[in-house]
N, C-alpha and C. Protein backbone atom coordinates (compact mmCIF):
# COMPACT_ATOMS: atom_id res chain seq x y z
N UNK A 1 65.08 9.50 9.47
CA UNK A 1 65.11 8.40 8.54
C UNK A 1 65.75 8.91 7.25
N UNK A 2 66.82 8.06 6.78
CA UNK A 2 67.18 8.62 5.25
C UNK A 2 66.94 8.27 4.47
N UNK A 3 66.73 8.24 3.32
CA UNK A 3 65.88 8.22 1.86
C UNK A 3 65.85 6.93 1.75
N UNK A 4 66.80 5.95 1.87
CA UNK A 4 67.14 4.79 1.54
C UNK A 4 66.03 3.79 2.70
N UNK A 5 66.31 4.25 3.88
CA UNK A 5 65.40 3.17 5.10
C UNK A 5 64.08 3.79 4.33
N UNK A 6 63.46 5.26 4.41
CA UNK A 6 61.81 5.56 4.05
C UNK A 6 61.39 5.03 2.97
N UNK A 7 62.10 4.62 1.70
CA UNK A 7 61.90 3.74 0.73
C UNK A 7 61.74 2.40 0.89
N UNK A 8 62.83 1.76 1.98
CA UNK A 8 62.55 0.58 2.08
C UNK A 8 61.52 0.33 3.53
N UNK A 9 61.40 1.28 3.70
CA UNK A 9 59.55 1.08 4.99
C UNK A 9 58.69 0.50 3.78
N UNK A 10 58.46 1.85 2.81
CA UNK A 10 57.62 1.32 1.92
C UNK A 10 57.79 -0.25 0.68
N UNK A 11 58.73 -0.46 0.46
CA UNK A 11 58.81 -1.65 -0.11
C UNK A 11 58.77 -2.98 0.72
N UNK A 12 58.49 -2.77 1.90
CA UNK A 12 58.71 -4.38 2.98
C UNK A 12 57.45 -3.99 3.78
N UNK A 13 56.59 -3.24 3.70
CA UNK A 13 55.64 -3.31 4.70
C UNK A 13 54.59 -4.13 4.46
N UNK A 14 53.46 -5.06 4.93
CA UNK A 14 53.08 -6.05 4.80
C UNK A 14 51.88 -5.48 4.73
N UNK A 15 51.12 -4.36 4.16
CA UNK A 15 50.03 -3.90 4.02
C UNK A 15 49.93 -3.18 2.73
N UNK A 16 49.14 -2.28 2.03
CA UNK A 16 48.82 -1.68 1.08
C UNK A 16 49.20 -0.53 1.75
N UNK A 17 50.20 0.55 1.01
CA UNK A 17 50.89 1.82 1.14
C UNK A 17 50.61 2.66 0.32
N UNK A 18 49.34 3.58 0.03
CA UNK A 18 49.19 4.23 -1.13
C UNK A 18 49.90 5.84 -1.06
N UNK A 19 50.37 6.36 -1.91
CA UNK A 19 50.37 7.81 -2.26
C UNK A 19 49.54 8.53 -3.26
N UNK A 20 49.21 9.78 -2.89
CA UNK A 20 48.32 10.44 -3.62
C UNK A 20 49.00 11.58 -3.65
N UNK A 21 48.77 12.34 -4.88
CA UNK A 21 49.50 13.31 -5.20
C UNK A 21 47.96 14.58 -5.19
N UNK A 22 47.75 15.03 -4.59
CA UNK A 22 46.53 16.44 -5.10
C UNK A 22 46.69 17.24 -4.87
N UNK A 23 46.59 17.64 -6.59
CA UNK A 23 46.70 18.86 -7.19
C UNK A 23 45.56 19.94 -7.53
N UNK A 24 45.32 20.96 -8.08
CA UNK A 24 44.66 21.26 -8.12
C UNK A 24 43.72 21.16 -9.44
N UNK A 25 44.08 20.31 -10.26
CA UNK A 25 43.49 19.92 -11.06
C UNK A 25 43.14 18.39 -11.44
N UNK A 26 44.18 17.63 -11.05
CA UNK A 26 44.41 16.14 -11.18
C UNK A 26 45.04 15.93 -9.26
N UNK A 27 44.59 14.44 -9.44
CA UNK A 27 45.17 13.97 -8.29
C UNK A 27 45.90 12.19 -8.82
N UNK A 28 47.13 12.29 -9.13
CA UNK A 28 48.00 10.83 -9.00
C UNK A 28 47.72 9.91 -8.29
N UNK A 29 47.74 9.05 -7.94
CA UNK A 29 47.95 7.92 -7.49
C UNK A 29 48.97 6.82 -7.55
N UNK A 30 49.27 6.15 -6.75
CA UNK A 30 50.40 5.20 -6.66
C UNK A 30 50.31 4.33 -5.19
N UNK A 31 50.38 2.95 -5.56
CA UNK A 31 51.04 2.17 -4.38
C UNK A 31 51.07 0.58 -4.51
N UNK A 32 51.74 0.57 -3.28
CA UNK A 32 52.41 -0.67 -2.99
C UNK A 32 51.60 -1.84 -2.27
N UNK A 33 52.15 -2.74 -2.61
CA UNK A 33 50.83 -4.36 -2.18
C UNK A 33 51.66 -5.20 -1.53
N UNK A 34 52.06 -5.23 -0.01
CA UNK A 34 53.49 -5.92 0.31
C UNK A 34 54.38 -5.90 -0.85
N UNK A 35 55.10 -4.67 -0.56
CA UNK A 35 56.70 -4.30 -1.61
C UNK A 35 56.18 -4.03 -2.82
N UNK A 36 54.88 -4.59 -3.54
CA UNK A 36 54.97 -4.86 -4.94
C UNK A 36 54.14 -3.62 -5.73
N UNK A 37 54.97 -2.83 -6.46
CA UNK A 37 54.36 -1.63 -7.05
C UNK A 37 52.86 -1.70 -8.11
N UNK A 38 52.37 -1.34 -7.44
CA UNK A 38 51.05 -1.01 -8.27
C UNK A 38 50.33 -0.32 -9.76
N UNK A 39 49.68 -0.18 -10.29
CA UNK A 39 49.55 0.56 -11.47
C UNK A 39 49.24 1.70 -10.97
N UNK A 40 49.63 2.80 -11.51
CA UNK A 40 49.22 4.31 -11.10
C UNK A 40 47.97 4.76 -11.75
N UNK A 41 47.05 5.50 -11.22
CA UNK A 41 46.25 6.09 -11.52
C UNK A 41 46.36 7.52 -11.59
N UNK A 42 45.17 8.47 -12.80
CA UNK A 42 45.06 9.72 -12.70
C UNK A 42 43.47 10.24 -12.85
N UNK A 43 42.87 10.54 -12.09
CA UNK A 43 41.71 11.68 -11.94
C UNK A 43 41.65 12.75 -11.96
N UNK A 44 40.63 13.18 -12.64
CA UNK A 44 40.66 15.09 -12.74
C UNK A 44 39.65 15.33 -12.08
N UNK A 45 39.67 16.42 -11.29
CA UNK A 45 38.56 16.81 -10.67
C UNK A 45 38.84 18.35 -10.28
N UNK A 46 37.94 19.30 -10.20
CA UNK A 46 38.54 20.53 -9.85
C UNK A 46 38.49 20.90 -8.50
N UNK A 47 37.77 19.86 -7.38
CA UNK A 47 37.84 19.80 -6.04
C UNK A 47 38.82 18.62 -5.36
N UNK A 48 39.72 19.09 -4.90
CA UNK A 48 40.97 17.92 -4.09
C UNK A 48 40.47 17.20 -3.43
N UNK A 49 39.41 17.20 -2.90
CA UNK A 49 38.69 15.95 -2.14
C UNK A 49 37.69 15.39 -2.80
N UNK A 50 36.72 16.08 -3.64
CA UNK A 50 36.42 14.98 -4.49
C UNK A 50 37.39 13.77 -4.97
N UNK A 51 38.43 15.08 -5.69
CA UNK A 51 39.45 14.23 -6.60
C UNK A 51 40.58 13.07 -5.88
N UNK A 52 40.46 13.11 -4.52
CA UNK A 52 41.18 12.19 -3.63
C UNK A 52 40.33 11.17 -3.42
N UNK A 53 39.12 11.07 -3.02
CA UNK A 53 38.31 9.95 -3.02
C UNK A 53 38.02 9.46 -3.92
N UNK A 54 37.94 10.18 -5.14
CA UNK A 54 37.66 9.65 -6.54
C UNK A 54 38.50 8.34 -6.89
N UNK A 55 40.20 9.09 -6.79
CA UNK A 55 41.09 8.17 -7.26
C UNK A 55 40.72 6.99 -6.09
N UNK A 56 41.03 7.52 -5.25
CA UNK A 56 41.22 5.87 -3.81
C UNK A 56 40.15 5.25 -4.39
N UNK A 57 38.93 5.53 -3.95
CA UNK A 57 38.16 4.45 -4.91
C UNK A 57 38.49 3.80 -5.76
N UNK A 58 38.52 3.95 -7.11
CA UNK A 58 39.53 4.12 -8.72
C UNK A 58 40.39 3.08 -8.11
N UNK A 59 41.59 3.45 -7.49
CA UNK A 59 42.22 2.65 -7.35
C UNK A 59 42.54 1.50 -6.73
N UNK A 60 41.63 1.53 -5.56
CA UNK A 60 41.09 -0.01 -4.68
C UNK A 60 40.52 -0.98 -5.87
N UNK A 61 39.50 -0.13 -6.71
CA UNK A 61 38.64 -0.95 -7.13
C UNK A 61 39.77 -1.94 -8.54
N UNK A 62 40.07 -1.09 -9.39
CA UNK A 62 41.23 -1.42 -10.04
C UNK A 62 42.27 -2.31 -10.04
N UNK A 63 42.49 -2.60 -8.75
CA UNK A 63 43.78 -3.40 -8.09
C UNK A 63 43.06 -4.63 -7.23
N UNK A 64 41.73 -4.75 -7.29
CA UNK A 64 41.23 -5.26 -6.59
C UNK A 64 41.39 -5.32 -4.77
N UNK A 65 41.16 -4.23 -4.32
CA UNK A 65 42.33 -4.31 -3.24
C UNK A 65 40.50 -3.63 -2.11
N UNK A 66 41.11 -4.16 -0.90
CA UNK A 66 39.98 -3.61 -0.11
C UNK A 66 40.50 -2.71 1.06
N UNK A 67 39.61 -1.85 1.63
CA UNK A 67 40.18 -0.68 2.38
C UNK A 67 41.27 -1.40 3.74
N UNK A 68 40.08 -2.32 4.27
CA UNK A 68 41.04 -3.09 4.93
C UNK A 68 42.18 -3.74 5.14
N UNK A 69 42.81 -3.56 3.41
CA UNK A 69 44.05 -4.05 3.07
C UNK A 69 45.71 -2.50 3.19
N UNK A 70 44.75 -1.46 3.49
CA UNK A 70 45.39 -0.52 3.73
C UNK A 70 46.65 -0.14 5.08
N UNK A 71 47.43 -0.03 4.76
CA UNK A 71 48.30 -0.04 6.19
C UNK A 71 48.56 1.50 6.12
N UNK A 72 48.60 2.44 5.58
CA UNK A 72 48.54 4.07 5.46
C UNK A 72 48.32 4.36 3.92
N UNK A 73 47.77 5.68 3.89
CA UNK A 73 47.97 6.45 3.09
C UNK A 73 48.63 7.55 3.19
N UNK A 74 49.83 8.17 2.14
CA UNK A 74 50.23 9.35 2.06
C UNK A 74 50.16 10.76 1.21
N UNK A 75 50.09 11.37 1.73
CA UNK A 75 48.97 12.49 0.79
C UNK A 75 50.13 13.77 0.18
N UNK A 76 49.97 14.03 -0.56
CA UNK A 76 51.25 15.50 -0.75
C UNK A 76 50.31 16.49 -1.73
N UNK A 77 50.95 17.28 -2.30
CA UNK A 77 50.82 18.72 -3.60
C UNK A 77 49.85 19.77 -3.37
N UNK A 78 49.68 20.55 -3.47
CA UNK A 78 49.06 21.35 -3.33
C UNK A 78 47.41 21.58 -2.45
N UNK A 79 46.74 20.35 -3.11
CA UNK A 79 45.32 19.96 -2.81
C UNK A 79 45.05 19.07 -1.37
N UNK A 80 46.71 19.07 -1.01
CA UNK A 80 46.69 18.04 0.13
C UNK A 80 46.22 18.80 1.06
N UNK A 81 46.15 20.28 1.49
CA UNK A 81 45.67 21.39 2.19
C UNK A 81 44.14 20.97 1.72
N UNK A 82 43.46 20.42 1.73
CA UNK A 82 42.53 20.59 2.20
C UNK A 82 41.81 19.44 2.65
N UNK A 83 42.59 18.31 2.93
CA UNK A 83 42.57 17.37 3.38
C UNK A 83 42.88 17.32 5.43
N UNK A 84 42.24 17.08 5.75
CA UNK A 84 41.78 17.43 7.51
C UNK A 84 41.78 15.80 7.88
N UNK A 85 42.31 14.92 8.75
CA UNK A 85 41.89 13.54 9.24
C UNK A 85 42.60 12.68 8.16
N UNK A 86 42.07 11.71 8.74
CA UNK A 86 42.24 10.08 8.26
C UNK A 86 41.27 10.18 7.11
N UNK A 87 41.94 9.82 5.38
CA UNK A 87 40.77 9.18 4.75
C UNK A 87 40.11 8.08 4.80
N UNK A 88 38.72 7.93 4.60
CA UNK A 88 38.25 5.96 4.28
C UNK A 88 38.70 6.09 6.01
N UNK A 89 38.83 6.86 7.06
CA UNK A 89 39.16 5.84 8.19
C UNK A 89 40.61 5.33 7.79
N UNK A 90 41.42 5.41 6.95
CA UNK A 90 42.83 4.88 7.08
C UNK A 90 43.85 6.09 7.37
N UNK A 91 44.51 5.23 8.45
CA UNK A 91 45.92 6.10 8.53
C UNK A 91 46.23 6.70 7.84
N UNK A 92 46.44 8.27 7.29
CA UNK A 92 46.76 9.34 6.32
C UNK A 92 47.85 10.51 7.03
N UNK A 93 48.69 10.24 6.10
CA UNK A 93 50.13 11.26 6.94
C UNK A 93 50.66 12.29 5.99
N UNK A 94 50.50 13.63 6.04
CA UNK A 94 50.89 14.35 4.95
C UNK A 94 52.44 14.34 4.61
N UNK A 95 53.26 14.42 3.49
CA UNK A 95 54.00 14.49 2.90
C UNK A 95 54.55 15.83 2.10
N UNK A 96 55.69 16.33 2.77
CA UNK A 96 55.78 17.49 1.80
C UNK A 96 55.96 17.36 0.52
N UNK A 97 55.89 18.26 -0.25
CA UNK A 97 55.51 17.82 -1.95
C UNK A 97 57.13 17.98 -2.30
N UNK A 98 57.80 18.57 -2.01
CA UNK A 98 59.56 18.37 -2.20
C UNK A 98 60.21 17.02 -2.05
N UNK A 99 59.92 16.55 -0.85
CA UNK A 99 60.15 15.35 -0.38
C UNK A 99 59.44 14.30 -1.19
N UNK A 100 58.26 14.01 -1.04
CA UNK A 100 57.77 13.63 -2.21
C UNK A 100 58.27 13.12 -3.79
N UNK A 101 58.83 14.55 -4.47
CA UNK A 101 59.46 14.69 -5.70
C UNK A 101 60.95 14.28 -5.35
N UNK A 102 61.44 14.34 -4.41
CA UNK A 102 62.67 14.02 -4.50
C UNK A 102 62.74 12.34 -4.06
N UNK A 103 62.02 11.55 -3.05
CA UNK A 103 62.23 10.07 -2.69
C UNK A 103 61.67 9.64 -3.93
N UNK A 104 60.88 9.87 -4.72
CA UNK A 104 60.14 9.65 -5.72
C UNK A 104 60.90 9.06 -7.06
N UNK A 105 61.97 10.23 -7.07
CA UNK A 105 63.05 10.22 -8.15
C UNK A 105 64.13 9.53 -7.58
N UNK A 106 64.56 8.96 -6.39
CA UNK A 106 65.27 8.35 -6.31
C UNK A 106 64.58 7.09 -6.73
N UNK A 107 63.65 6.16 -6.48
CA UNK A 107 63.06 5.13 -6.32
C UNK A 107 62.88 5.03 -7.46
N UNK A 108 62.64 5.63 -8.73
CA UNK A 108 62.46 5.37 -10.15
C UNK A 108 63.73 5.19 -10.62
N UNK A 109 64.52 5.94 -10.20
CA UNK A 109 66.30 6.08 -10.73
C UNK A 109 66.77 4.58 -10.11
N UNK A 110 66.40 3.90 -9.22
CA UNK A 110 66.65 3.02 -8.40
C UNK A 110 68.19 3.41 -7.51
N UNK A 111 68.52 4.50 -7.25
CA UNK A 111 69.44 5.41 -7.01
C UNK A 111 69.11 5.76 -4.97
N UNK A 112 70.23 5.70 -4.24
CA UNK A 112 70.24 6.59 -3.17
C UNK A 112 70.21 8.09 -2.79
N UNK A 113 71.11 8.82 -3.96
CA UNK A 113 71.42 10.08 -3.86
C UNK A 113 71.66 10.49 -4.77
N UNK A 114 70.76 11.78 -5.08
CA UNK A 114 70.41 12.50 -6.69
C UNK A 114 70.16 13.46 -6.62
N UNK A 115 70.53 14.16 -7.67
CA UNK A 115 69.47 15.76 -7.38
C UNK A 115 68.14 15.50 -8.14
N UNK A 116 67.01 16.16 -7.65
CA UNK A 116 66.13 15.49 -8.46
C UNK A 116 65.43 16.87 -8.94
N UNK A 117 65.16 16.84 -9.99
CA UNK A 117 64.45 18.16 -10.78
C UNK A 117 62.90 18.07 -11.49
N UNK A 118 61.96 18.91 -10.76
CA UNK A 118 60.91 18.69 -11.39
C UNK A 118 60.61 19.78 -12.08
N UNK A 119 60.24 19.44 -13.24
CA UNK A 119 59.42 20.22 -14.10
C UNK A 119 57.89 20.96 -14.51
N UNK A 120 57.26 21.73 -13.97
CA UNK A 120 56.21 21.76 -14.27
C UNK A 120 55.02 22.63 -13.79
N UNK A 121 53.92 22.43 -14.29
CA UNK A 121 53.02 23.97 -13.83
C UNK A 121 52.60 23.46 -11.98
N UNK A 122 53.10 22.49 -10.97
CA UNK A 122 52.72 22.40 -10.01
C UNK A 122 53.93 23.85 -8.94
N UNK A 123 53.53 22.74 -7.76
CA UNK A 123 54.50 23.88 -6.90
C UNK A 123 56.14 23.58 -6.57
N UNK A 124 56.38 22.18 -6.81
CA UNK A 124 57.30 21.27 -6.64
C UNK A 124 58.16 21.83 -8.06
């Protein structure tokens, strides 16, 4: 799949598409509500699975959105290692954290093909 179709899976799919970013200090959040981008969330926690359930919670509750409205979750960064199974019971597919940072920056750039550069104390 190239950057352009895996972007547009996520903007046309007819379910709730979340990403989670966990780190080892914070875990991101982000997603989609059929196509329509969501408010992002951030939690700190110094355990990645606390801090992954924390946010999903956080962010269902926030968006008003119910688990059942979930069509996958995708997980990436560092903290995603310690993530084993399906969260909540929903479809959960790991994401490399490169990939990640790079479809990421295209989709903000609203761009196909970029170099994309991250900055920062993660691993990406």
């Amino acid at each position: 799949m190239n950057n352009a179709d895996y972007i547009n899976s996520i903007e046309h799919s007819e379910g709730v598409v979340i990403g989670l970013d966990i780190g080892g200090t914070a875990t991101k959040i982000v997603g989609f509500n059929n196509g329509q981008l969501l408010t992002e969330k951030l939690v700190e926690a110094s355990d990645p699975v606390a801090s992954a359930y924390g946010a999903l919670g956080k962010f269902l509750r926030e968006n008003c959105l119910k688990l059942a409205q979930v069509e996958e979750i995708r997980i990436t960064g560092v903290g995603s290692s310690a993530i084993s199974g399906n969260l909540f019971d929903c479809p959960t597919r790991k994401i490399a954290e490169f990939d990640a940072t790079g479809l990421g920056g295209l989709y903000v750039a609203g761009i196909d093909r970029a170099i994309v550069v991250s900055m920062g104390t993660g691993t990406s």
